[in-house]
C-alpha atoms as a PDB file:
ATOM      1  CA  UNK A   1       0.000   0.000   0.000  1.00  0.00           C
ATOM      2  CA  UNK A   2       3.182   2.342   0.506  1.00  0.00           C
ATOM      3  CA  UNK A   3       4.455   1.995  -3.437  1.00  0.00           C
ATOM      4  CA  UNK A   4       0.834   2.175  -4.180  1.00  0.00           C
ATOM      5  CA  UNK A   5       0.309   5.636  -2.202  1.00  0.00           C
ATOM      6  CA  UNK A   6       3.689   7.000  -3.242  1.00  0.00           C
ATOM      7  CA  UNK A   7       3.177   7.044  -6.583  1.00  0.00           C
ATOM      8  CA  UNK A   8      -0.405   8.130  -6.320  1.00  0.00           C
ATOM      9  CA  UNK A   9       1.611  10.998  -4.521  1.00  0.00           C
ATOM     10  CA  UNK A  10       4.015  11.079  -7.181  1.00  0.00           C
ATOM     11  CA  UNK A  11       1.488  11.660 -10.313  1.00  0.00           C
ATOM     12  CA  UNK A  12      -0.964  13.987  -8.579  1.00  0.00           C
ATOM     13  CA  UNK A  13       2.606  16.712  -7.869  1.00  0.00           C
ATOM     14  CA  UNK A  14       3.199  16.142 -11.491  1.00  0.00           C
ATOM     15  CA  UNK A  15      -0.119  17.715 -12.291  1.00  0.00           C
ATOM     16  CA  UNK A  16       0.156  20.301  -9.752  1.00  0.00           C
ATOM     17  CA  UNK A  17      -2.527  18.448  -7.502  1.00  0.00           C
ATOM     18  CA  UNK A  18      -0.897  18.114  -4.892  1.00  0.00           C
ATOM     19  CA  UNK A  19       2.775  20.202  -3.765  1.00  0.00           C
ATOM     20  CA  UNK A  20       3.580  23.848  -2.305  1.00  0.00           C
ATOM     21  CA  UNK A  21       3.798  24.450  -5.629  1.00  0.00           C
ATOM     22  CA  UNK A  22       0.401  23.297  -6.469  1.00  0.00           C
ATOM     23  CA  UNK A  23      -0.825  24.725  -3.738  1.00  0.00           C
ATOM     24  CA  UNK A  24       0.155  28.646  -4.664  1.00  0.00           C
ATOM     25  CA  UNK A  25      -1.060  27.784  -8.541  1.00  0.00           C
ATOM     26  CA  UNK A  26      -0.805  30.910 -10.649  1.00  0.00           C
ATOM     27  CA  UNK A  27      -4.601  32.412 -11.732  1.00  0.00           C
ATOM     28  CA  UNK A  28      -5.571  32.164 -15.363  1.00  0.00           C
ATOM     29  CA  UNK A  29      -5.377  35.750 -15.790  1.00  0.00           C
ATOM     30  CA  UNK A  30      -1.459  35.440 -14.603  1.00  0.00           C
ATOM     31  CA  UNK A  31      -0.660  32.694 -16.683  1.00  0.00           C
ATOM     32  CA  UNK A  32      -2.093  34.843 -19.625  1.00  0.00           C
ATOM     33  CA  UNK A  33      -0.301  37.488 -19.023  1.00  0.00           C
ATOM     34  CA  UNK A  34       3.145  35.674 -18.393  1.00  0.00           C
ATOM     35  CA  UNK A  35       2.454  34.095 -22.138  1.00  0.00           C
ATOM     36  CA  UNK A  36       1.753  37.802 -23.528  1.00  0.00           C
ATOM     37  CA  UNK A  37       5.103  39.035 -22.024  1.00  0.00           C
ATOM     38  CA  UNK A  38       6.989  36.235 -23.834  1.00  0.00           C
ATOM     39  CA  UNK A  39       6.532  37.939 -27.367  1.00  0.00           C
ATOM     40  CA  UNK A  40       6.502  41.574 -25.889  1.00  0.00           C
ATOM     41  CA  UNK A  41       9.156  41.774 -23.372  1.00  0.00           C
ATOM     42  CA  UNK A  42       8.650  43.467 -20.384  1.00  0.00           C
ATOM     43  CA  UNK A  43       9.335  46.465 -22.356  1.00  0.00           C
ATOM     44  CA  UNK A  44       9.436  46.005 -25.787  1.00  0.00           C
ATOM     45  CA  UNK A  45      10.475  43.952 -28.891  1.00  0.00           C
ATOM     46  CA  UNK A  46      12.714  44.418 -32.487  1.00  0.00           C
ATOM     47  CA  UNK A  47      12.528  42.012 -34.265  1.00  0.00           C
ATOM     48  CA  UNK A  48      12.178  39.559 -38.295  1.00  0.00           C
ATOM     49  CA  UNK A  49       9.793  37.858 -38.891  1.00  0.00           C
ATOM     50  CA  UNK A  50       8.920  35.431 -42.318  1.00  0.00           C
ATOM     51  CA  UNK A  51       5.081  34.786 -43.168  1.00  0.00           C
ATOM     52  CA  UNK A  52       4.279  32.237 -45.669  1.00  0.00           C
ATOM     53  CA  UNK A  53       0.634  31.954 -46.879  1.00  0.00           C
ATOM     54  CA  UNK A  54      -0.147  28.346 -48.381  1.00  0.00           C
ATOM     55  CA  UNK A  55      -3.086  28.214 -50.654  1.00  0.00           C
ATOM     56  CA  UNK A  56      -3.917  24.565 -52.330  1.00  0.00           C
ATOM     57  CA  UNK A  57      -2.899  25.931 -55.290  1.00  0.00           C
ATOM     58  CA  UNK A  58      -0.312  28.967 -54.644  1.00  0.00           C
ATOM     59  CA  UNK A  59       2.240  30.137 -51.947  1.00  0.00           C
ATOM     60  CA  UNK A  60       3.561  33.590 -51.094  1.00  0.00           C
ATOM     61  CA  UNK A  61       6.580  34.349 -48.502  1.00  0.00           C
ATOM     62  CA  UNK A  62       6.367  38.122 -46.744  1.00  0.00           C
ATOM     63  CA  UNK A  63       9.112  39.245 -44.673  1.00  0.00           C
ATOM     64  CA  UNK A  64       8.500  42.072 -41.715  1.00  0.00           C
ATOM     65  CA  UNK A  65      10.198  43.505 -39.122  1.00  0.00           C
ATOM     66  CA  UNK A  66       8.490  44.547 -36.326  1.00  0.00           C
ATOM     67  CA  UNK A  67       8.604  47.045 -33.488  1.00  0.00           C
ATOM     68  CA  UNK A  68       6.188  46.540 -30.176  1.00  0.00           C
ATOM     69  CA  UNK A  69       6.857  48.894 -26.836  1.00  0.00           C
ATOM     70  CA  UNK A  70       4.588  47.481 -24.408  1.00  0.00           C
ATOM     71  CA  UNK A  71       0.906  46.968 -25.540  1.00  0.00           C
ATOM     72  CA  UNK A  72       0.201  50.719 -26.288  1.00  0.00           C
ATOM     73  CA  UNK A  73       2.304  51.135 -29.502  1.00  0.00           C
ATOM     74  CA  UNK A  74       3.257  48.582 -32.361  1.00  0.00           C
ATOM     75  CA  UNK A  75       4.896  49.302 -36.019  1.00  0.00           C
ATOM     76  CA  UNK A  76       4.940  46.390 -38.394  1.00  0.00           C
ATOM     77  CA  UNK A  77       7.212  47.042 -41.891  1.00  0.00           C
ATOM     78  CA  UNK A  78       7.158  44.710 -44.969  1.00  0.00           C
ATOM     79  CA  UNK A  79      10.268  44.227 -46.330  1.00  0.00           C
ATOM     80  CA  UNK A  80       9.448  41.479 -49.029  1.00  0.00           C
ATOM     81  CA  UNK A  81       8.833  40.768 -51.449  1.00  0.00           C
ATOM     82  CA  UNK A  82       9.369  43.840 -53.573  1.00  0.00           C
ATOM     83  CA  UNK A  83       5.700  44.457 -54.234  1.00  0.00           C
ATOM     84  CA  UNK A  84       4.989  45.271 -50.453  1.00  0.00           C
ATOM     85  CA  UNK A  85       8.205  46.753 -49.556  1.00  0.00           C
ATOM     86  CA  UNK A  86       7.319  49.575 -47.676  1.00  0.00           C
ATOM     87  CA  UNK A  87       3.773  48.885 -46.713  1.00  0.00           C
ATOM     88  CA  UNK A  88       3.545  49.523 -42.762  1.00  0.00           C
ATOM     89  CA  UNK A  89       0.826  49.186 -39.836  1.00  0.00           C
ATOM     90  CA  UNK A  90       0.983  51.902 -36.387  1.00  0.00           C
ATOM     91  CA  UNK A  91      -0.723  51.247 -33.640  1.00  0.00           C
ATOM     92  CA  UNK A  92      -1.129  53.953 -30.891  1.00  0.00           C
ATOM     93  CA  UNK A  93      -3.128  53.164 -28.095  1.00  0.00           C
ATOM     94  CA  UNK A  94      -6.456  52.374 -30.125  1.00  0.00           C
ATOM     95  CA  UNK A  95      -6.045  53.921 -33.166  1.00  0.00           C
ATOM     96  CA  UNK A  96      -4.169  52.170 -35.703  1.00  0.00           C
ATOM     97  CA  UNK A  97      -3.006  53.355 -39.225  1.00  0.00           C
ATOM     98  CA  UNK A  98      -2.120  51.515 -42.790  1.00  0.00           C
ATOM     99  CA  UNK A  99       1.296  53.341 -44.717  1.00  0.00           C
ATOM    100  CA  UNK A 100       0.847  52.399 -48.656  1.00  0.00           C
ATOM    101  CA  UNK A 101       3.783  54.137 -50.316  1.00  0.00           C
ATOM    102  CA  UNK A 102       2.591  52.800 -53.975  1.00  0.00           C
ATOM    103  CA  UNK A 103      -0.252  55.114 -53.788  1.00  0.00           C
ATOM    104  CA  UNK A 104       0.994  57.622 -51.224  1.00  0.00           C
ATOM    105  CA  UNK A 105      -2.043  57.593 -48.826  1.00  0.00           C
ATOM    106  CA  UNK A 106      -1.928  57.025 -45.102  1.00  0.00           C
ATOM    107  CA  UNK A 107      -5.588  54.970 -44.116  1.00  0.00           C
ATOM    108  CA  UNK A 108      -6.605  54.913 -40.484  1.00  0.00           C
ATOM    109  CA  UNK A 109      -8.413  51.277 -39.846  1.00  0.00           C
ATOM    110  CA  UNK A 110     -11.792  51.748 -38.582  1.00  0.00           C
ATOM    111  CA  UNK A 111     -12.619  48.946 -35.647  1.00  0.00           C
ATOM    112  CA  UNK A 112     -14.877  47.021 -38.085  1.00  0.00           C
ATOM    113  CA  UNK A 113     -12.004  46.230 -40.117  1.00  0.00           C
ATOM    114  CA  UNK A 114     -10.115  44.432 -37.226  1.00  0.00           C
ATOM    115  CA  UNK A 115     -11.871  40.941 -38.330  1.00  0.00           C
ATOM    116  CA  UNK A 116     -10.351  41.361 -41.623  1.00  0.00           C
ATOM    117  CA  UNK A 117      -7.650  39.696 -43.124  1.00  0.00           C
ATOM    118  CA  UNK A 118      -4.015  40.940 -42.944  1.00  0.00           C
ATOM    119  CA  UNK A 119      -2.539  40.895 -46.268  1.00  0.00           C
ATOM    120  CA  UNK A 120      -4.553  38.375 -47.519  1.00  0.00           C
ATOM    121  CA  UNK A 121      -3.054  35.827 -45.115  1.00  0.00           C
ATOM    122  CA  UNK A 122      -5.302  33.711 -42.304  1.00  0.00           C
ATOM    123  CA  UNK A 123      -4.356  36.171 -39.786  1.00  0.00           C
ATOM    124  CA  UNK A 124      -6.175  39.061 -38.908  1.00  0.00           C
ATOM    125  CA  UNK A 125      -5.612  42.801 -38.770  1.00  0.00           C
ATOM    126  CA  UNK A 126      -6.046  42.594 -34.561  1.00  0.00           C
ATOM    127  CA  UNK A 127      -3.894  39.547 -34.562  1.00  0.00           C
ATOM    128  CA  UNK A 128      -1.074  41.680 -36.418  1.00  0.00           C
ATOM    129  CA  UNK A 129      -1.369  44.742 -34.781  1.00  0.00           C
ATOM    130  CA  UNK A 130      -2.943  43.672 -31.299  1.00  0.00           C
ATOM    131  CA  UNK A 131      -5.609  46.401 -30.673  1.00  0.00           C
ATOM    132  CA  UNK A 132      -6.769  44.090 -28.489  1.00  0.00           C
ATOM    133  CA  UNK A 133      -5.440  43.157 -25.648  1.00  0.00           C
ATOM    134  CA  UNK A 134      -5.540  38.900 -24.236  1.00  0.00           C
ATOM    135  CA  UNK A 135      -4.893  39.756 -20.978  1.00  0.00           C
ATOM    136  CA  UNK A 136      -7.147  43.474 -20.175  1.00  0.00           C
ATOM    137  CA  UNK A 137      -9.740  42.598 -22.444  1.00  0.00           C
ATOM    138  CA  UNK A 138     -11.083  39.524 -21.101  1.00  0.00           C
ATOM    139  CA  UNK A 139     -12.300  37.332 -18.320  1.00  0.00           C
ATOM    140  CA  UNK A 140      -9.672  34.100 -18.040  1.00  0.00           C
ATOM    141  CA  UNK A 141     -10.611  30.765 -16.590  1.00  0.00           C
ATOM    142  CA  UNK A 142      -8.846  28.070 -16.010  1.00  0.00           C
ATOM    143  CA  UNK A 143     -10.171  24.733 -17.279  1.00  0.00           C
ATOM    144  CA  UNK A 144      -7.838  22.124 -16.915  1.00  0.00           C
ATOM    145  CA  UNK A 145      -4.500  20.548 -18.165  1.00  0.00           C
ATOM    146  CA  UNK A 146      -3.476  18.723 -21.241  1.00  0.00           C
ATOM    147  CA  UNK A 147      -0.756  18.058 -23.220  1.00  0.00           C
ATOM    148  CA  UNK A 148       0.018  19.716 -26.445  1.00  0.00           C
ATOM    149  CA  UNK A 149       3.127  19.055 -28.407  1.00  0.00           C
ATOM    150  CA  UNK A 150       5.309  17.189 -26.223  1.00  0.00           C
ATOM    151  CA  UNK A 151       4.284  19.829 -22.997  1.00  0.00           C
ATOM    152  CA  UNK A 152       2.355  19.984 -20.212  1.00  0.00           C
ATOM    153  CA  UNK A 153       0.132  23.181 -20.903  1.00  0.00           C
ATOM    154  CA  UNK A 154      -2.588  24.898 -18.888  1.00  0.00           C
ATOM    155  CA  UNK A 155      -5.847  25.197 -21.030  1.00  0.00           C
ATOM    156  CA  UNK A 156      -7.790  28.364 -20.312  1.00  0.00           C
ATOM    157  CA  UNK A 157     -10.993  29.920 -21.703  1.00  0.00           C
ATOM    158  CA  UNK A 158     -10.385  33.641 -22.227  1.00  0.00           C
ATOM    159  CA  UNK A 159     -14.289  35.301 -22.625  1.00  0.00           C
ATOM    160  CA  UNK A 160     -14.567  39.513 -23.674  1.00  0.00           C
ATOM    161  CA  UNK A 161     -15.164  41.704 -20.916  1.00  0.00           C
ATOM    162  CA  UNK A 162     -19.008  43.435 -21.457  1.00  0.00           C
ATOM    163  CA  UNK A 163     -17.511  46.740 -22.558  1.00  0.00           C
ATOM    164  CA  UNK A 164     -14.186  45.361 -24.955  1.00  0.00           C
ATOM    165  CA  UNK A 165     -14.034  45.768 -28.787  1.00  0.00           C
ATOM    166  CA  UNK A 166     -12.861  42.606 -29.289  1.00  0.00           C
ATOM    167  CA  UNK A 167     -13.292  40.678 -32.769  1.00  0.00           C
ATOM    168  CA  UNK A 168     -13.681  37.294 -30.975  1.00  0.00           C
ATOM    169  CA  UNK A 169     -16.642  35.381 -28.758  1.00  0.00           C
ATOM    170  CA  UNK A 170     -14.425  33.202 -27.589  1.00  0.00           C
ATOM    171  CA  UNK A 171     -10.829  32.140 -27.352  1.00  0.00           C
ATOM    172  CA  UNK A 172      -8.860  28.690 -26.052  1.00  0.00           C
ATOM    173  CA  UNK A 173      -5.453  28.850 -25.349  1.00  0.00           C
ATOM    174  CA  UNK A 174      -3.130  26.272 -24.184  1.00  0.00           C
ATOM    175  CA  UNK A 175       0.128  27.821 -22.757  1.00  0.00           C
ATOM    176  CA  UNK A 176       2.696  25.656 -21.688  1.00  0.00           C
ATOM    177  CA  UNK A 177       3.523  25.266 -17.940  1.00  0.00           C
ATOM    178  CA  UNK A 178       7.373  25.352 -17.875  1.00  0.00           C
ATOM    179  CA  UNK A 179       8.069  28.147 -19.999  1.00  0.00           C
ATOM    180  CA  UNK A 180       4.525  30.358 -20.493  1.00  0.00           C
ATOM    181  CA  UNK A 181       4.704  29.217 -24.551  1.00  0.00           C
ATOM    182  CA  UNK A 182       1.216  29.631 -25.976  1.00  0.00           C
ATOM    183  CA  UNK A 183       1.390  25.892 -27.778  1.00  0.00           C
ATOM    184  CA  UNK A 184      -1.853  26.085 -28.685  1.00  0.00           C
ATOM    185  CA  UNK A 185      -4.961  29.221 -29.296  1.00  0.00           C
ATOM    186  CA  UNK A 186      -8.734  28.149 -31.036  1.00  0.00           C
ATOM    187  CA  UNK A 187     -10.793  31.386 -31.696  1.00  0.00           C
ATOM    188  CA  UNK A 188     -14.674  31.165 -31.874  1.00  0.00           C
ATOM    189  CA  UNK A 189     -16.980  33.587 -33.335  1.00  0.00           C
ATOM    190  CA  UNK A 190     -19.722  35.525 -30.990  1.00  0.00           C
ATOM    191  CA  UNK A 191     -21.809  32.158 -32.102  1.00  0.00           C
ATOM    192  CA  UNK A 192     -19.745  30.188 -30.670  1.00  0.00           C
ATOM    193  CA  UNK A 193     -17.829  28.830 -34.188  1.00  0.00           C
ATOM    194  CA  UNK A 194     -14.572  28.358 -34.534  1.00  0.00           C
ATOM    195  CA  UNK A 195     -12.990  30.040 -37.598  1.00  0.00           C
ATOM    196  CA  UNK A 196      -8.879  29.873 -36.920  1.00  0.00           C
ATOM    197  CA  UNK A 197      -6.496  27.425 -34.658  1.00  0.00           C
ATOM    198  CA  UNK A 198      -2.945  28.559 -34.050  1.00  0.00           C
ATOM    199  CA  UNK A 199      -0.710  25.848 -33.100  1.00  0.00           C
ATOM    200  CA  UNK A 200       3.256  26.187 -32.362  1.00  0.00           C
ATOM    201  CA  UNK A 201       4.891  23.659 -33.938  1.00  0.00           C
ATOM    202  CA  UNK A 202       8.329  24.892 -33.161  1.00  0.00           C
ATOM    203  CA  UNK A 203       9.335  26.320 -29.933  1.00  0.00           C
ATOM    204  CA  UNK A 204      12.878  27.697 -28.754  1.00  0.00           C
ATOM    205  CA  UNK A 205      15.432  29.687 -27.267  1.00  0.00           C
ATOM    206  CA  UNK A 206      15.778  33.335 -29.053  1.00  0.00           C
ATOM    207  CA  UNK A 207      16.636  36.448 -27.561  1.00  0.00           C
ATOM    208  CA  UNK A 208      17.297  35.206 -24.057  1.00  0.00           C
ATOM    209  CA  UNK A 209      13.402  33.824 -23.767  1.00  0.00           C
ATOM    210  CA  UNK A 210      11.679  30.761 -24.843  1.00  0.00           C
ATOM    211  CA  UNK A 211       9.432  31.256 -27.118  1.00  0.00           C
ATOM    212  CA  UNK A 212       7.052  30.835 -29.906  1.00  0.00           C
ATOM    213  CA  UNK A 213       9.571  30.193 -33.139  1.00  0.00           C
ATOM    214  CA  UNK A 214       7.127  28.802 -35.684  1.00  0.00           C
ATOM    215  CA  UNK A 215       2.798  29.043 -35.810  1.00  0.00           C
ATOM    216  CA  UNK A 216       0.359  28.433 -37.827  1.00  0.00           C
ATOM    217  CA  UNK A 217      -2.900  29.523 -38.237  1.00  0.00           C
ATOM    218  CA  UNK A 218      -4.975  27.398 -39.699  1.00  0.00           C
ATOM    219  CA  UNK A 219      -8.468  28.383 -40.448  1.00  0.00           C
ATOM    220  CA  UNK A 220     -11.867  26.002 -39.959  1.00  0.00           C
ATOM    221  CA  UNK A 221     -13.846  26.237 -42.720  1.00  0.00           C
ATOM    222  CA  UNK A 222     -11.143  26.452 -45.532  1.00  0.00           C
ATOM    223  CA  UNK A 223      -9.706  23.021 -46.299  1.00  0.00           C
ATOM    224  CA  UNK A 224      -5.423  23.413 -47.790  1.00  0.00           C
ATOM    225  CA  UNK A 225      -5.584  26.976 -46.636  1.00  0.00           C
ATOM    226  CA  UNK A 226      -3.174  27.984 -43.457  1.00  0.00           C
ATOM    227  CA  UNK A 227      -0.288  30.680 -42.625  1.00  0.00           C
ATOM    228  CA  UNK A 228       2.957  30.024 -41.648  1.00  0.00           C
ATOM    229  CA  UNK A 229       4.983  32.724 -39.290  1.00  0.00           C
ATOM    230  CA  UNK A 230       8.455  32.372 -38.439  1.00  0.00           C
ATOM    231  CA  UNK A 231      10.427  34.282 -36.227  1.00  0.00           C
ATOM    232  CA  UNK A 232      13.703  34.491 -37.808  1.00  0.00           C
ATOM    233  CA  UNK A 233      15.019  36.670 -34.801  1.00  0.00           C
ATOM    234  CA  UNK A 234      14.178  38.923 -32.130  1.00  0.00           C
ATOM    235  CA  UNK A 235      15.874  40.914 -29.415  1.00  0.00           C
ATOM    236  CA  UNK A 236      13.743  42.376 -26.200  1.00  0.00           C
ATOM    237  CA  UNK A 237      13.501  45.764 -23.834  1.00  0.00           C
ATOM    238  CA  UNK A 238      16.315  47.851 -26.443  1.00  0.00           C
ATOM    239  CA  UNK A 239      15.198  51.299 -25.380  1.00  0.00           C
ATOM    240  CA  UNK A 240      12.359  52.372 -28.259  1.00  0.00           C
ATOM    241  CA  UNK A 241      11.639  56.268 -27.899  1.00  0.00           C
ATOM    242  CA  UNK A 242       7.626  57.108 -28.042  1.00  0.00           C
ATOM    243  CA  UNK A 243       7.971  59.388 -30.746  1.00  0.00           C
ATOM    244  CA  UNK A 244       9.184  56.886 -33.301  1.00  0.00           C
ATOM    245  CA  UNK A 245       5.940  54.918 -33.461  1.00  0.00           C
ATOM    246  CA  UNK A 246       4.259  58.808 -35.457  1.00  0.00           C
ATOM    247  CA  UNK A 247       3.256  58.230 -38.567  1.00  0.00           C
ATOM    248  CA  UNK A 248       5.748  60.559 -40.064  1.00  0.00           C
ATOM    249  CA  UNK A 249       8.275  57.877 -38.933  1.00  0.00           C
ATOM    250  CA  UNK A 250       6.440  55.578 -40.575  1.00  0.00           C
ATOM    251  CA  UNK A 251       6.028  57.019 -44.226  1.00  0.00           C
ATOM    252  CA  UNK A 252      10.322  57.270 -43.718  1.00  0.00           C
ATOM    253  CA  UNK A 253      11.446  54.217 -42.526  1.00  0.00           C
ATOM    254  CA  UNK A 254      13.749  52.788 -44.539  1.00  0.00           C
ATOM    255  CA  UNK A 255      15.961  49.188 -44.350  1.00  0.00           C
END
């Protein structure tokens, strides 16, 4: 009866049942926000990144570089291919703005666009940009724990607060326990359908952090469709002055 109790003992502390360390378990709304901080840093982020959209019958490779000073302002350049060079996304605080240097014209995105694609790829504009915010923008609860991808992840339903603009009903995350990794996100319509998964399939040291290295989204209802994003490298909290994210910077920047 000993053995049997011990390793009774022995699986319920590798689930956190059981422990001091189960015992102080983080809330949902930490663990969320732990996951966030991996791709923002506690201050802010540089860094490449290569997108690959896969249609059943055509692919296209973007490359960006990307800007991010907490989770008030974000600038997102495309480099490649030579088409898009140029084209850039601002966000300040809520209001976000589209650079298109083929036609000259600076567009401010109206909220009802944040649904839309980015690009033309699975992702949207609010996934891109992040005018919304997973950890201030909605209730978290903590469901359970389940394995994705090799790791031991905590699965959490995150629900909109009554007064967010957020484009989603719903959203599932599984973030992994060790490291904070978000291995795993299914977003759900305000009927309750789901219309994208995001899955990590590559995870890794960059930057001093584990995160994130490869995702795809992968979208319900659109069989041989998905997008690829690849961080190709990243460095976090280099001191980014407020005044660069203006959209006068971002008509100039230049590679």
């Amino acid at each position: 009866m000993k053995n049997v109790r011990f390793w009774v003992v022995l699986w319920m502390a590798a689930w956190g049942l059981t422990s001091p360390a189960g015992a102080q378990e983080l809330s949902a709304t930490e663990i969320v926000r732990r996951a966030d901080e991996k791709m923002r840093g506690s201050e802010s982020s540089i860094g490449e990144v290569k997108m690959t959209i896969v249609r059943p019958t055509w692919t296209r490779d973007m490359q960006l570089k990307t800007w991010v000073k907490g989770t008030e302002y974000a600038l997102i350049l495309v480099t490649a291919p030579a088409r898009e060079r140029g084209t850039a996304f601002l966000k300040r605080g809520n209001e976000i703005w589209n650079w298109q240097p083929s036609i000259d014209r600076v567009v401010k995105l109206p909220p009802s666009m944040m649904s839309q694609s980015w690009m033309g790829s699975d992702f949207t504009n609010d996934d891109l940009v992040k005018e919304s915010s997973m950890v201030e923008d909605f209730e978290h609860r903590l469901l359970g724990r389940e394995e994705v991808g090799g790791r031991l992840c905590y699965q959490i339903e995150l629900t909109p607060r009554p007064d967010a603009a957020v484009v989603w009903g719903k959203i599932l995350t599984w973030i992994d326990r060790q490291d904070f990794v978000q291995m795993k996100a299914e977003f759900y319509d305000e009927d309750g359908w789901l219309v994208n998964t995001m899955v990590t399939t590559r995870a890794g040291e960059m930057g001093g952090k584990v995160i994130p290295i490869v995702m795809e989204v992968i979208p319900a209802d659109k069989p041989g469709h998905k997008t690829v994003m690849e961080q190709l490298s990243i460095e976090f909290d280099k001191p980014i002055p407020d005044d660069f994210f203006s959209i006068q910077n971002m008509k100039r920047l230049r590679l």
